[in-house]
PDB file of N, CA and C in Angstrom:
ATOM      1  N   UNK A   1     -24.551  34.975 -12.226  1.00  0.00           N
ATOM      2  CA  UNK A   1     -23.305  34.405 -12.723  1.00  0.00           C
ATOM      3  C   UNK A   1     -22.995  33.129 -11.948  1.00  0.00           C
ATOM      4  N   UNK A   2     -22.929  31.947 -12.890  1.00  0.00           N
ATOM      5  CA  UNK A   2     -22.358  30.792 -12.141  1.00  0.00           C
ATOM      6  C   UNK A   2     -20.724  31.000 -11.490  1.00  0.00           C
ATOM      7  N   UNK A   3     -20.220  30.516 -11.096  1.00  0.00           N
ATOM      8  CA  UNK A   3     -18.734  30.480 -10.547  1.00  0.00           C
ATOM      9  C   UNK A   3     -18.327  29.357  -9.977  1.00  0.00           C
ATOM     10  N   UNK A   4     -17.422  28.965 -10.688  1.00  0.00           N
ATOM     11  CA  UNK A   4     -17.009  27.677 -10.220  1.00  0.00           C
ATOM     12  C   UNK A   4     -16.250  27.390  -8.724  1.00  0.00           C
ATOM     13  N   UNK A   5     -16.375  26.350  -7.962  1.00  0.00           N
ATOM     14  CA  UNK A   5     -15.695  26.412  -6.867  1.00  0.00           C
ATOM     15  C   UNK A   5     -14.166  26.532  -7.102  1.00  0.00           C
ATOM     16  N   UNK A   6     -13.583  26.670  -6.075  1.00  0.00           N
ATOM     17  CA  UNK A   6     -12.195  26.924  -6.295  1.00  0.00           C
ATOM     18  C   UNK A   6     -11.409  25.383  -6.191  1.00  0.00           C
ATOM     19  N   UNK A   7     -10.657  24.940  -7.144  1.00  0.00           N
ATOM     20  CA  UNK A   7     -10.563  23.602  -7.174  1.00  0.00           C
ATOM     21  C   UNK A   7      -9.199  23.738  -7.100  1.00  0.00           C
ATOM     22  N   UNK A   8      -8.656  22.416  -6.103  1.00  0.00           N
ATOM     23  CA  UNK A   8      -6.791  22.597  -5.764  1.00  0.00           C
ATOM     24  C   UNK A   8      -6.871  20.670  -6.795  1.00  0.00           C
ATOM     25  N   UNK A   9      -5.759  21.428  -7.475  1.00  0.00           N
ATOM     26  CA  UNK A   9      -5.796  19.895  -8.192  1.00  0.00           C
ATOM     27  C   UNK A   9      -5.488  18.517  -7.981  1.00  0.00           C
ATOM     28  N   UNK A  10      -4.263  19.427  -6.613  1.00  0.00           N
ATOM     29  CA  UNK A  10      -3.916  17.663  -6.178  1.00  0.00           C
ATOM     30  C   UNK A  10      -4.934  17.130  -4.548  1.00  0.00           C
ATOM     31  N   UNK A  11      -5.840  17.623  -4.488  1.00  0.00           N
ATOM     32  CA  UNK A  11      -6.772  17.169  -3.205  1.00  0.00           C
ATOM     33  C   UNK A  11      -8.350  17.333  -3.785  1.00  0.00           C
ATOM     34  N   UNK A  12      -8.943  16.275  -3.189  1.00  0.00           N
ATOM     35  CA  UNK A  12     -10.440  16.972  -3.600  1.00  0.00           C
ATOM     36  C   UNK A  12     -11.264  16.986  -2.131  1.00  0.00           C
ATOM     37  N   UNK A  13     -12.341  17.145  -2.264  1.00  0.00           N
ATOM     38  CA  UNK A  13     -13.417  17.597  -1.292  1.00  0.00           C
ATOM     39  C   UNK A  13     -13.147  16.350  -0.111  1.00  0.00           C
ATOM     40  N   UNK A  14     -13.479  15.433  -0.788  1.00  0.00           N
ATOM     41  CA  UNK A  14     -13.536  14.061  -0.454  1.00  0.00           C
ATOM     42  C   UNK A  14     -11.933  13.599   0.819  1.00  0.00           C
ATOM     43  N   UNK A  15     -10.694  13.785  -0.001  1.00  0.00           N
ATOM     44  CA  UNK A  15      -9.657  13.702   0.507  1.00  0.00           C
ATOM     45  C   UNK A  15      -9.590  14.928   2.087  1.00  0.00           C
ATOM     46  N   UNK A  16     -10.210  15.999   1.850  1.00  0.00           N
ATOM     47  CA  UNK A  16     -10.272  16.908   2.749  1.00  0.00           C
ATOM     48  C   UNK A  16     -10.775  16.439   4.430  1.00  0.00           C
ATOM     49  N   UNK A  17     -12.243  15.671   4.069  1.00  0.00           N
ATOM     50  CA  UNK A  17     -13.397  15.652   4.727  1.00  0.00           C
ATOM     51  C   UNK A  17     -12.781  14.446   5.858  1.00  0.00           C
ATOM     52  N   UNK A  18     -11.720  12.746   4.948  1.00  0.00           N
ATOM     53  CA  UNK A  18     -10.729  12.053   5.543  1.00  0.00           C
ATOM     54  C   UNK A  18     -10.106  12.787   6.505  1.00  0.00           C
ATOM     55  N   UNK A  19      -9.086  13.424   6.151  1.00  0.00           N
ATOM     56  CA  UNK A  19      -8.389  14.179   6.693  1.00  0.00           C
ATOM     57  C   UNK A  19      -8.429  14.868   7.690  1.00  0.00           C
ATOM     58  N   UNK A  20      -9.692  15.696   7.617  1.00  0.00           N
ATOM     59  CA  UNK A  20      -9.704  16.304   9.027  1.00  0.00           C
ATOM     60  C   UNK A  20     -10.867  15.742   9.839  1.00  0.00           C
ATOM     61  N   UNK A  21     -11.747  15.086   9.895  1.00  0.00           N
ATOM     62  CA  UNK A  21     -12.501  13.746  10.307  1.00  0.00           C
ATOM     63  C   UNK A  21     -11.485  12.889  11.416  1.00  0.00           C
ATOM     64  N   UNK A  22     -10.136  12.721  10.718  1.00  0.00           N
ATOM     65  CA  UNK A  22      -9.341  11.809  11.780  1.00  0.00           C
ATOM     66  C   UNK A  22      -8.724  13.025  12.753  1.00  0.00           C
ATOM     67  N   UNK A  23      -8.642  14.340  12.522  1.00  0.00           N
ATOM     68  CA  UNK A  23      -8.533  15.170  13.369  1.00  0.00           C
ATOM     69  C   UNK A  23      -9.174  15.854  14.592  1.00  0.00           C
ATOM     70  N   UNK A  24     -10.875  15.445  13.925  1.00  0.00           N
ATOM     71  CA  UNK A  24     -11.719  15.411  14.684  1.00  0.00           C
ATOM     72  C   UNK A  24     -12.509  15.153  15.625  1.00  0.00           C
ATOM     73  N   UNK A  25     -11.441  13.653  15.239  1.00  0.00           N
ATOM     74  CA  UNK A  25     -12.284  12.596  16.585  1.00  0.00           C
ATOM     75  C   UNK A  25     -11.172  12.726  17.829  1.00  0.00           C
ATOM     76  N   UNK A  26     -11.600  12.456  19.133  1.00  0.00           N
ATOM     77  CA  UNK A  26     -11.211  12.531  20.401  1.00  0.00           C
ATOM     78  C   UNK A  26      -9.981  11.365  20.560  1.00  0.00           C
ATOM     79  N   UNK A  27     -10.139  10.338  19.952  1.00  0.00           N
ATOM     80  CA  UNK A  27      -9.545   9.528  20.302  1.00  0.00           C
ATOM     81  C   UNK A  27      -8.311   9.264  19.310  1.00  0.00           C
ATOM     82  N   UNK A  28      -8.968   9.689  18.064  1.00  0.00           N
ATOM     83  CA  UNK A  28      -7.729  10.040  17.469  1.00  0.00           C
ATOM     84  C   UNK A  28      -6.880  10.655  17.715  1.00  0.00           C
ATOM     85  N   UNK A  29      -7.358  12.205  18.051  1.00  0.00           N
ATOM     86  CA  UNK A  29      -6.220  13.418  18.338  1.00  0.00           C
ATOM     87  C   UNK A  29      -5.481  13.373  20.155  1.00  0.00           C
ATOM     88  N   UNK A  30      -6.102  12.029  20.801  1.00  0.00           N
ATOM     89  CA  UNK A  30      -5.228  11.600  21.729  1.00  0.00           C
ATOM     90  C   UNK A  30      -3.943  11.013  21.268  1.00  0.00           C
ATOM     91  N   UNK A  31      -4.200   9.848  20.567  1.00  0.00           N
ATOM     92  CA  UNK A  31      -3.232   9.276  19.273  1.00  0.00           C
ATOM     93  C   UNK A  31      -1.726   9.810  19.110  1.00  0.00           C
ATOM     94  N   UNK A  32      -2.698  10.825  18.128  1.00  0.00           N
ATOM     95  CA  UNK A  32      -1.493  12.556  17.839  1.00  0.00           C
ATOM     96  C   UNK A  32      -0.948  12.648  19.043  1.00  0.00           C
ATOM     97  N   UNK A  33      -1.401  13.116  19.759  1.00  0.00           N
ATOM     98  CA  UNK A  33      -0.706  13.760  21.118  1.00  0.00           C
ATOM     99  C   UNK A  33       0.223  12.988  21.916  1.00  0.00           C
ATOM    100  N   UNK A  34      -0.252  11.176  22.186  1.00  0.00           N
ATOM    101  CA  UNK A  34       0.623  10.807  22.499  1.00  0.00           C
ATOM    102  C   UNK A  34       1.704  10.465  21.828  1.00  0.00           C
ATOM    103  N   UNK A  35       1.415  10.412  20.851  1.00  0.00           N
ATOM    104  CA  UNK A  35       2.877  10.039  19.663  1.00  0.00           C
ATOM    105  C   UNK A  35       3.143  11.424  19.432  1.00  0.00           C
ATOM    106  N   UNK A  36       3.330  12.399  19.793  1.00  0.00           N
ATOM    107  CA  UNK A  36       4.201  13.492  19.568  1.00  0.00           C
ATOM    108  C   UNK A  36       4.991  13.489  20.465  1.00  0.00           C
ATOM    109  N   UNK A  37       5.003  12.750  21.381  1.00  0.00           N
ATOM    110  CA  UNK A  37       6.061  12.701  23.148  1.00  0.00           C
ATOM    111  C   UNK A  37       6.875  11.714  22.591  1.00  0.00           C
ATOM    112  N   UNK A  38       6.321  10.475  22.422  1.00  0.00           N
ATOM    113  CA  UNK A  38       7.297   9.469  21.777  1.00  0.00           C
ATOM    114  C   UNK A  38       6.618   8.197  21.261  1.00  0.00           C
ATOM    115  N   UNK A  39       7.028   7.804  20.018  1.00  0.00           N
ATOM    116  CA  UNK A  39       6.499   6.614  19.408  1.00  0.00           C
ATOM    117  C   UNK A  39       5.825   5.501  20.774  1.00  0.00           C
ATOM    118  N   UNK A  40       5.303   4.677  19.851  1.00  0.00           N
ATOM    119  CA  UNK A  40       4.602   3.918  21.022  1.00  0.00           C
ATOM    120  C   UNK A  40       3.901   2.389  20.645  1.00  0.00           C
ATOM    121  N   UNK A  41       3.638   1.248  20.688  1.00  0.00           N
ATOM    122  CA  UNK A  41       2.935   0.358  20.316  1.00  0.00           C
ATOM    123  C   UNK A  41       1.478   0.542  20.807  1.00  0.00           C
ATOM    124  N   UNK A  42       0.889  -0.484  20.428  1.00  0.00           N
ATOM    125  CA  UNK A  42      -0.923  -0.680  20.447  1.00  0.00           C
ATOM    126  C   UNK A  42      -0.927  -0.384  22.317  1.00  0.00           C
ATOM    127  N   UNK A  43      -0.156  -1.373  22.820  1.00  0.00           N
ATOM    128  CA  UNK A  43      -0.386  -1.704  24.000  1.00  0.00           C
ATOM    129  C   UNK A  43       0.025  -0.824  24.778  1.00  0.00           C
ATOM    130  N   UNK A  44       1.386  -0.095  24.225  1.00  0.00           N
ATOM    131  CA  UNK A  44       1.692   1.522  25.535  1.00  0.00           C
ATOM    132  C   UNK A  44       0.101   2.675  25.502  1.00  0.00           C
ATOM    133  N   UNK A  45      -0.107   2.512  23.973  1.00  0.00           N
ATOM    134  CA  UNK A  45      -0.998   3.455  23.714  1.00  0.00           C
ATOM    135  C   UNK A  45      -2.250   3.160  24.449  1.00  0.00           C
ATOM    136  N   UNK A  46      -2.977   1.979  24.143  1.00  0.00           N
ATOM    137  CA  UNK A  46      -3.663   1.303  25.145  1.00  0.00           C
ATOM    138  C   UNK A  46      -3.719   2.084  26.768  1.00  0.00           C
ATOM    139  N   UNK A  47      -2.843   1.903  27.230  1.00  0.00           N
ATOM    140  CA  UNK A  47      -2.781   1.507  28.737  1.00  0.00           C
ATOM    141  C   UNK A  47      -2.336   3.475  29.232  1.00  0.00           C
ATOM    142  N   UNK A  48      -1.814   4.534  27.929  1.00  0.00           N
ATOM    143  CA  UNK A  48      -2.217   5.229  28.637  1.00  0.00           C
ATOM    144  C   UNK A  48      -3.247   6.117  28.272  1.00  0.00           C
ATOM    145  N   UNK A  49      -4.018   5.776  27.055  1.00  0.00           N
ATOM    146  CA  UNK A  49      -5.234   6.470  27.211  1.00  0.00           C
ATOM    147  C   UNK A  49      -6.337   5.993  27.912  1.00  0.00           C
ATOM    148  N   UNK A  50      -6.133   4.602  28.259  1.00  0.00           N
ATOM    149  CA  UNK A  50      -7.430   4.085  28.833  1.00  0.00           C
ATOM    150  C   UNK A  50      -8.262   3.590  28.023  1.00  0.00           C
ATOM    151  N   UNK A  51      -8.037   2.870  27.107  1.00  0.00           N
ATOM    152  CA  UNK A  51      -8.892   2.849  25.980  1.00  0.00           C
ATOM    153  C   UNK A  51      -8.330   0.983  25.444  1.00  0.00           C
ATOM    154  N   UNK A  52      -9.588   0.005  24.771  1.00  0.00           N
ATOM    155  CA  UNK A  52      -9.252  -1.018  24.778  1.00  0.00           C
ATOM    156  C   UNK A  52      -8.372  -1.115  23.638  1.00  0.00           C
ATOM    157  N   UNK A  53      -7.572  -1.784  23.400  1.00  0.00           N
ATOM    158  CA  UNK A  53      -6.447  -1.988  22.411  1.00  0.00           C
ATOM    159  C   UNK A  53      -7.470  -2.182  20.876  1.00  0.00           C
ATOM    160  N   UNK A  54      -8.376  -3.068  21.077  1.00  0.00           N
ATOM    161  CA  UNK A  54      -9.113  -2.715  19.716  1.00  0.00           C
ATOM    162  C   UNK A  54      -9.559  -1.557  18.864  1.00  0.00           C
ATOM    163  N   UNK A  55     -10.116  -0.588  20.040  1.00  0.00           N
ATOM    164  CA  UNK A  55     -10.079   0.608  19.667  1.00  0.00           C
ATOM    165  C   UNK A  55      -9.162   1.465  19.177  1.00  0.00           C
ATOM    166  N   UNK A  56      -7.783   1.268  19.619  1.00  0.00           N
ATOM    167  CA  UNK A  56      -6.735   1.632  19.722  1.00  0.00           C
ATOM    168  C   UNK A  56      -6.341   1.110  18.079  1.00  0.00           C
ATOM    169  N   UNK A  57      -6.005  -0.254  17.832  1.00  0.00           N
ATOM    170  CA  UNK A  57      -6.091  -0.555  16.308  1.00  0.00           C
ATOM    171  C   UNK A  57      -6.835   0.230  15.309  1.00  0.00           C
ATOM    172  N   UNK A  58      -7.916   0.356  15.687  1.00  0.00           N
ATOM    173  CA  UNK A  58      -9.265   0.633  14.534  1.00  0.00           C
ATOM    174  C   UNK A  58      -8.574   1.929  13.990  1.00  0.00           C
ATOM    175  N   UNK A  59      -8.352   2.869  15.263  1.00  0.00           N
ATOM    176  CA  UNK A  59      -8.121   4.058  14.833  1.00  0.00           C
ATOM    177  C   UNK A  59      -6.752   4.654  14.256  1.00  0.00           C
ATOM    178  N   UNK A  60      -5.787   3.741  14.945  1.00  0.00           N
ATOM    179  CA  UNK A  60      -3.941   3.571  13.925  1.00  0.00           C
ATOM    180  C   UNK A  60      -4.407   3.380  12.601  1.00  0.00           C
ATOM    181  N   UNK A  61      -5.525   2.485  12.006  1.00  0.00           N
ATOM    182  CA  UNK A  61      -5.897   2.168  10.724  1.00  0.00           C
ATOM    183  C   UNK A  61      -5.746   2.951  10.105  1.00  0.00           C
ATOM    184  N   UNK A  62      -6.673   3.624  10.234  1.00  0.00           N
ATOM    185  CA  UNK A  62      -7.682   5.079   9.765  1.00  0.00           C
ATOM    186  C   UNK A  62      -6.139   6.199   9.366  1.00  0.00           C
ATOM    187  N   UNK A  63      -5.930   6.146  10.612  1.00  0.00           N
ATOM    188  CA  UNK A  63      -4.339   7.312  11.056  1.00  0.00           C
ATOM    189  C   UNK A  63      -3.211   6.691   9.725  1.00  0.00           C
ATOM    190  N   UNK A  64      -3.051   5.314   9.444  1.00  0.00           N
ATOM    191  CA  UNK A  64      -2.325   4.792   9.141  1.00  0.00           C
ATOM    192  C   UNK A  64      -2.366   5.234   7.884  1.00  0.00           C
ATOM    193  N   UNK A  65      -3.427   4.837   7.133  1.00  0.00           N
ATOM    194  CA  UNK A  65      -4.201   4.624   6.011  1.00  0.00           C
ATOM    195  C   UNK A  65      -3.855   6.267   5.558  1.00  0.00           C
ATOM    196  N   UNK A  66      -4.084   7.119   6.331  1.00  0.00           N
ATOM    197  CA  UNK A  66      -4.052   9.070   5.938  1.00  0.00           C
ATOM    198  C   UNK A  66      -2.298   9.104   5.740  1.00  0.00           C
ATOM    199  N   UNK A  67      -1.882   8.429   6.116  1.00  0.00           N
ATOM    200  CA  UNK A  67      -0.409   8.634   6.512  1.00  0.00           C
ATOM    201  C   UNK A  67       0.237   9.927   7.765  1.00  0.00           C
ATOM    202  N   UNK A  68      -0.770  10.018   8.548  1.00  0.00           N
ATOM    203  CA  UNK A  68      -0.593  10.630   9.885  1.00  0.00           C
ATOM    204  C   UNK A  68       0.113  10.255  10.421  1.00  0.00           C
ATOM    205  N   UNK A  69       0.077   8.527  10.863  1.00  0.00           N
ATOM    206  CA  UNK A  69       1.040   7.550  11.563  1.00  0.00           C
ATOM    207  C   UNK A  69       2.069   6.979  10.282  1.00  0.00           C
ATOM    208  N   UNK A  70       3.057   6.445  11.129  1.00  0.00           N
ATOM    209  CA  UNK A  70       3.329   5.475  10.165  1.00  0.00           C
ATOM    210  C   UNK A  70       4.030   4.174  11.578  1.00  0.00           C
ATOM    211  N   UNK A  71       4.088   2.957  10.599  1.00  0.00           N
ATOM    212  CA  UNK A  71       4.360   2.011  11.588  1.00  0.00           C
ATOM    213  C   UNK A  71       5.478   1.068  11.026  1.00  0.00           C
ATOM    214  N   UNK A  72       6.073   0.810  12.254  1.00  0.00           N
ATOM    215  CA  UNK A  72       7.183  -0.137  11.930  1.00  0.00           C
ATOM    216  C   UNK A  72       7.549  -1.802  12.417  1.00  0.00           C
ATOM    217  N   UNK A  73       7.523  -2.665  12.046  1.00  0.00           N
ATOM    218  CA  UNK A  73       7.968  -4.041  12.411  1.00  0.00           C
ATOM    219  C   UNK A  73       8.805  -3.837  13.965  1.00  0.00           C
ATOM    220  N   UNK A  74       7.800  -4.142  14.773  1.00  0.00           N
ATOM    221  CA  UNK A  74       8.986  -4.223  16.282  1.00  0.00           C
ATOM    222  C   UNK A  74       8.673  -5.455  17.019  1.00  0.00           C
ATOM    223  N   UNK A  75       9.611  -6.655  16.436  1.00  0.00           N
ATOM    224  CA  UNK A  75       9.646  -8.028  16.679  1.00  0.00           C
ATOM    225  C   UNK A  75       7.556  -8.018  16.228  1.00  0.00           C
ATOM    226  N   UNK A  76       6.748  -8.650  17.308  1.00  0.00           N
ATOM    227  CA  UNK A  76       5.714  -8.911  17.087  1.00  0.00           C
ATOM    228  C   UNK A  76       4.445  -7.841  17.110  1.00  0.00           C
ATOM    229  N   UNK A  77       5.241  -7.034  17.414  1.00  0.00           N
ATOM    230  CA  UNK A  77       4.311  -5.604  17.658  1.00  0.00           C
ATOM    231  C   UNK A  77       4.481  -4.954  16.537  1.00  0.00           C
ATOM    232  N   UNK A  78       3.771  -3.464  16.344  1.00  0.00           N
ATOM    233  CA  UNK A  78       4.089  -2.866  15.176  1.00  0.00           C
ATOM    234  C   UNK A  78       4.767  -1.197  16.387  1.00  0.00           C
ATOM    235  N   UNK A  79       5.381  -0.797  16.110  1.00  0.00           N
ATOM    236  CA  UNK A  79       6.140   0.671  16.864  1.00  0.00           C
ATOM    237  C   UNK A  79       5.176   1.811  15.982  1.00  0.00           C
ATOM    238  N   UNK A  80       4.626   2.584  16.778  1.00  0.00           N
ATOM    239  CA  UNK A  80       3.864   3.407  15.707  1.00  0.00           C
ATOM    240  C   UNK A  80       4.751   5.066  15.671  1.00  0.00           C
ATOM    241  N   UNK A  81       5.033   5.874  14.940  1.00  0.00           N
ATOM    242  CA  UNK A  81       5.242   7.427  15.262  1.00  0.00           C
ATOM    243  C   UNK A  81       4.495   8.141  14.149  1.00  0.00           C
ATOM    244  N   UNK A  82       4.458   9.660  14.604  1.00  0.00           N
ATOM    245  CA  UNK A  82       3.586  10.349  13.511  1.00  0.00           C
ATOM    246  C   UNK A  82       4.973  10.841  12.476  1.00  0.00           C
ATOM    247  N   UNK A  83       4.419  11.088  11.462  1.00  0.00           N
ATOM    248  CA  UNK A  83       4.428  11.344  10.121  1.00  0.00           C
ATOM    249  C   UNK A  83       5.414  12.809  10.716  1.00  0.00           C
ATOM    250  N   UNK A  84       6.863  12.542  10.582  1.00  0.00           N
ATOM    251  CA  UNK A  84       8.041  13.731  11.071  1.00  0.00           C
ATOM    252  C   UNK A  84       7.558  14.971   9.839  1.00  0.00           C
ATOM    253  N   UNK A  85       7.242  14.493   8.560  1.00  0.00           N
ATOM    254  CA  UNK A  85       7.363  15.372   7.126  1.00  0.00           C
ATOM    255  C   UNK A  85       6.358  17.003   7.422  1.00  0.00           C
ATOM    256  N   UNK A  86       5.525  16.324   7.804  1.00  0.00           N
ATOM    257  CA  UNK A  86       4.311  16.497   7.380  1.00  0.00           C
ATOM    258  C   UNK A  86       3.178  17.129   9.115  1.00  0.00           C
ATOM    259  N   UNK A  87       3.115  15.719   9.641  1.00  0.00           N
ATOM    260  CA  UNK A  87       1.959  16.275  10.961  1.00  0.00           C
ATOM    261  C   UNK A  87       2.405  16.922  11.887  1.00  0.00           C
ATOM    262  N   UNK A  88       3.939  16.836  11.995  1.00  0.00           N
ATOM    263  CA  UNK A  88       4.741  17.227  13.357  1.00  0.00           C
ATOM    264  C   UNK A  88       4.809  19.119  12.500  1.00  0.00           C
ATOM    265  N   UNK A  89       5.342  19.323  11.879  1.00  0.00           N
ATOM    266  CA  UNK A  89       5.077  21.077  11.390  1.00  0.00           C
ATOM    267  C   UNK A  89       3.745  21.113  11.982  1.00  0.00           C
ATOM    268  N   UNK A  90       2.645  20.343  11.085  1.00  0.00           N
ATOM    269  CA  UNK A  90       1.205  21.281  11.602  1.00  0.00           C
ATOM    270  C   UNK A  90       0.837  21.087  12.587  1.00  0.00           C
ATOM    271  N   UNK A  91       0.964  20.481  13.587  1.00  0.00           N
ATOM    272  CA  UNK A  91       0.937  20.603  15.159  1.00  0.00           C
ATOM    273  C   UNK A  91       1.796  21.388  15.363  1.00  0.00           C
ATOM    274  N   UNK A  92       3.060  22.329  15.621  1.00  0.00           N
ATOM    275  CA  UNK A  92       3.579  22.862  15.693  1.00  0.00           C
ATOM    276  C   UNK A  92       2.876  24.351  15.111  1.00  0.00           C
ATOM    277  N   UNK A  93       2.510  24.451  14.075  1.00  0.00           N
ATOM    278  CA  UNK A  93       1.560  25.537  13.386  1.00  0.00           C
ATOM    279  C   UNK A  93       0.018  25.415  13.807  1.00  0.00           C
ATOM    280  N   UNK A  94      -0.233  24.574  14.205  1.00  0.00           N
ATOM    281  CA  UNK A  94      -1.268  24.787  15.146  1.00  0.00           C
ATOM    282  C   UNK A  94      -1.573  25.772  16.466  1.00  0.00           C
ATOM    283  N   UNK A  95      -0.159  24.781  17.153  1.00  0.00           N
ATOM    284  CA  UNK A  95      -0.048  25.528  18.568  1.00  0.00           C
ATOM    285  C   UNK A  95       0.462  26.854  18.482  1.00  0.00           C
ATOM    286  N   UNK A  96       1.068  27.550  17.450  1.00  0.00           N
ATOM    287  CA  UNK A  96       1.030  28.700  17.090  1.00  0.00           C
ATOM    288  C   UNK A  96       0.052  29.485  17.038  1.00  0.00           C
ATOM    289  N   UNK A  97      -0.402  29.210  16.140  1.00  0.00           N
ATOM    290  CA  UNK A  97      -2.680  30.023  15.653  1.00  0.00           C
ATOM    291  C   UNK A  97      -3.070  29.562  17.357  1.00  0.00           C
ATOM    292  N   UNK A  98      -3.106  28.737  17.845  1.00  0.00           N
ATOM    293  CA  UNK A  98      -4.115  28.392  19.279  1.00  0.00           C
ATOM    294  C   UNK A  98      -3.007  29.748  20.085  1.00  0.00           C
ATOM    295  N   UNK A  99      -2.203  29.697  19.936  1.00  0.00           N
ATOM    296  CA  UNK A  99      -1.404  31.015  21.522  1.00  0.00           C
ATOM    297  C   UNK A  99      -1.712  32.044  20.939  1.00  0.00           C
ATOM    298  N   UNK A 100      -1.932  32.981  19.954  1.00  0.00           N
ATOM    299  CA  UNK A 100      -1.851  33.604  19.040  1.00  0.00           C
ATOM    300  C   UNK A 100      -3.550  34.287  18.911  1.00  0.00           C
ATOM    301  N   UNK A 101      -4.258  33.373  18.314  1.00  0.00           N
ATOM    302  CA  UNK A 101      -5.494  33.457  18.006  1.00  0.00           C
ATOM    303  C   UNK A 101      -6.892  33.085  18.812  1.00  0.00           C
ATOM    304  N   UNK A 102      -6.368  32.070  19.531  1.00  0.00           N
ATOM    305  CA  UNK A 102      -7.684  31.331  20.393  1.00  0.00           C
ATOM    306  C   UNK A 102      -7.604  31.521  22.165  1.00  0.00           C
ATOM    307  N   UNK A 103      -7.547  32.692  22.211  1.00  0.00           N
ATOM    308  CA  UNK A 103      -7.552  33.205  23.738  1.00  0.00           C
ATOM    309  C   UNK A 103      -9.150  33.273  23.890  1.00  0.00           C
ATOM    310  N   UNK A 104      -9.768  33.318  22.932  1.00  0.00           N
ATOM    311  CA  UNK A 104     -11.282  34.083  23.231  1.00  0.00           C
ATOM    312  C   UNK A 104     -11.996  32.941  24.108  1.00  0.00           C
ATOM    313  N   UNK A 105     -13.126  33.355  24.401  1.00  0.00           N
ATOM    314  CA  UNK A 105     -13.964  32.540  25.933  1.00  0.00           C
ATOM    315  C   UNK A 105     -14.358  31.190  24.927  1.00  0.00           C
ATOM    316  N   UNK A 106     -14.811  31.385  23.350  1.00  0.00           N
ATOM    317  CA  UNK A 106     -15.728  30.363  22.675  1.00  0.00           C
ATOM    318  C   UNK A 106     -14.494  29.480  22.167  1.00  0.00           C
ATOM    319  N   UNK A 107     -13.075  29.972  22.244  1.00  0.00           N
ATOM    320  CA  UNK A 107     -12.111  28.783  21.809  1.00  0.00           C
ATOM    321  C   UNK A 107     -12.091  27.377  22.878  1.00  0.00           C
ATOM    322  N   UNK A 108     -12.407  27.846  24.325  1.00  0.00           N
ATOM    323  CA  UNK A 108     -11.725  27.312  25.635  1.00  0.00           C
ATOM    324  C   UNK A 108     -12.935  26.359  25.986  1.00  0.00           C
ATOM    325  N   UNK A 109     -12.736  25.099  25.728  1.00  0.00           N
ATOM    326  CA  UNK A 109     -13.706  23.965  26.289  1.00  0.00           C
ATOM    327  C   UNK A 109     -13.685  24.151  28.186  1.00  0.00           C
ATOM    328  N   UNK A 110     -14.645  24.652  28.737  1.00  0.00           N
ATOM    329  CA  UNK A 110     -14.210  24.355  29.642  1.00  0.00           C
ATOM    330  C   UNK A 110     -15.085  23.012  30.193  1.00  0.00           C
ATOM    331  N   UNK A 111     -15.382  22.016  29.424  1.00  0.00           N
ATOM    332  CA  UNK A 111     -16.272  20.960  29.818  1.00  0.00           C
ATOM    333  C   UNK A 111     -14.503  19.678  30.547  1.00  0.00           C
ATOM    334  N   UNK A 112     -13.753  19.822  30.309  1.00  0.00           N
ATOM    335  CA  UNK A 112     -12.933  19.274  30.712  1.00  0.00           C
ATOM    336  C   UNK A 112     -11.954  19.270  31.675  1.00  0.00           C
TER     337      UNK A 112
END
């Protein structure tokens, strides 16, 4: 018997793979983290991940573009914060499932 995949109408495979891809990367989900403390420009963000401001752009893009971030006109800078609707719940429902669910030895990086 064939069976069709299970298809959600308003996302496809494609939109998924975006999505959690920018979740995936290290430097992104620094991003997240520091903009969950408090909004921030290129250059705060910069200076406290350690990371060159270009890099720092490339990846607001990406963030931008998903609507993870969003950004605002601040004089010549842009002010970046995450997405209140939407990313701030699932970080919040994250850290739920992680206290909850990921005690086990294979959740816990200990390379860090």
């Amino acid at each position: 018997m064939n069976k069709k995949p299970c298809e959600v109408p308003f996302m496809n495979h494609h939109s998924y793979n975006i999505f959690f891809t920018n979740l995936a990367n290290p430097l992104k989900i620094g991003i997240i983290l520091a903009l969950r403390k408090k909004g921030r420009n290129v250059g705060e963000l910069s200076k406290e991940l350690g990371v060159e401001q270009s890099k720092i752009s490339h990846a607001l893009k990406c963030l931008k573009e998903c609507k993870i971030v969003e950004a605002k006109a601040d004089g010549k800078s842009r002010h970046y914060t995450l997405n209140k609707e939407t990313i701030l719940p699932m970080l919040e429902l994250i850290d739920k499932h992680a206290s909850v669910h990921c005690k086990n030895k294979c959740c816990v990086n200990h390379s860090h």
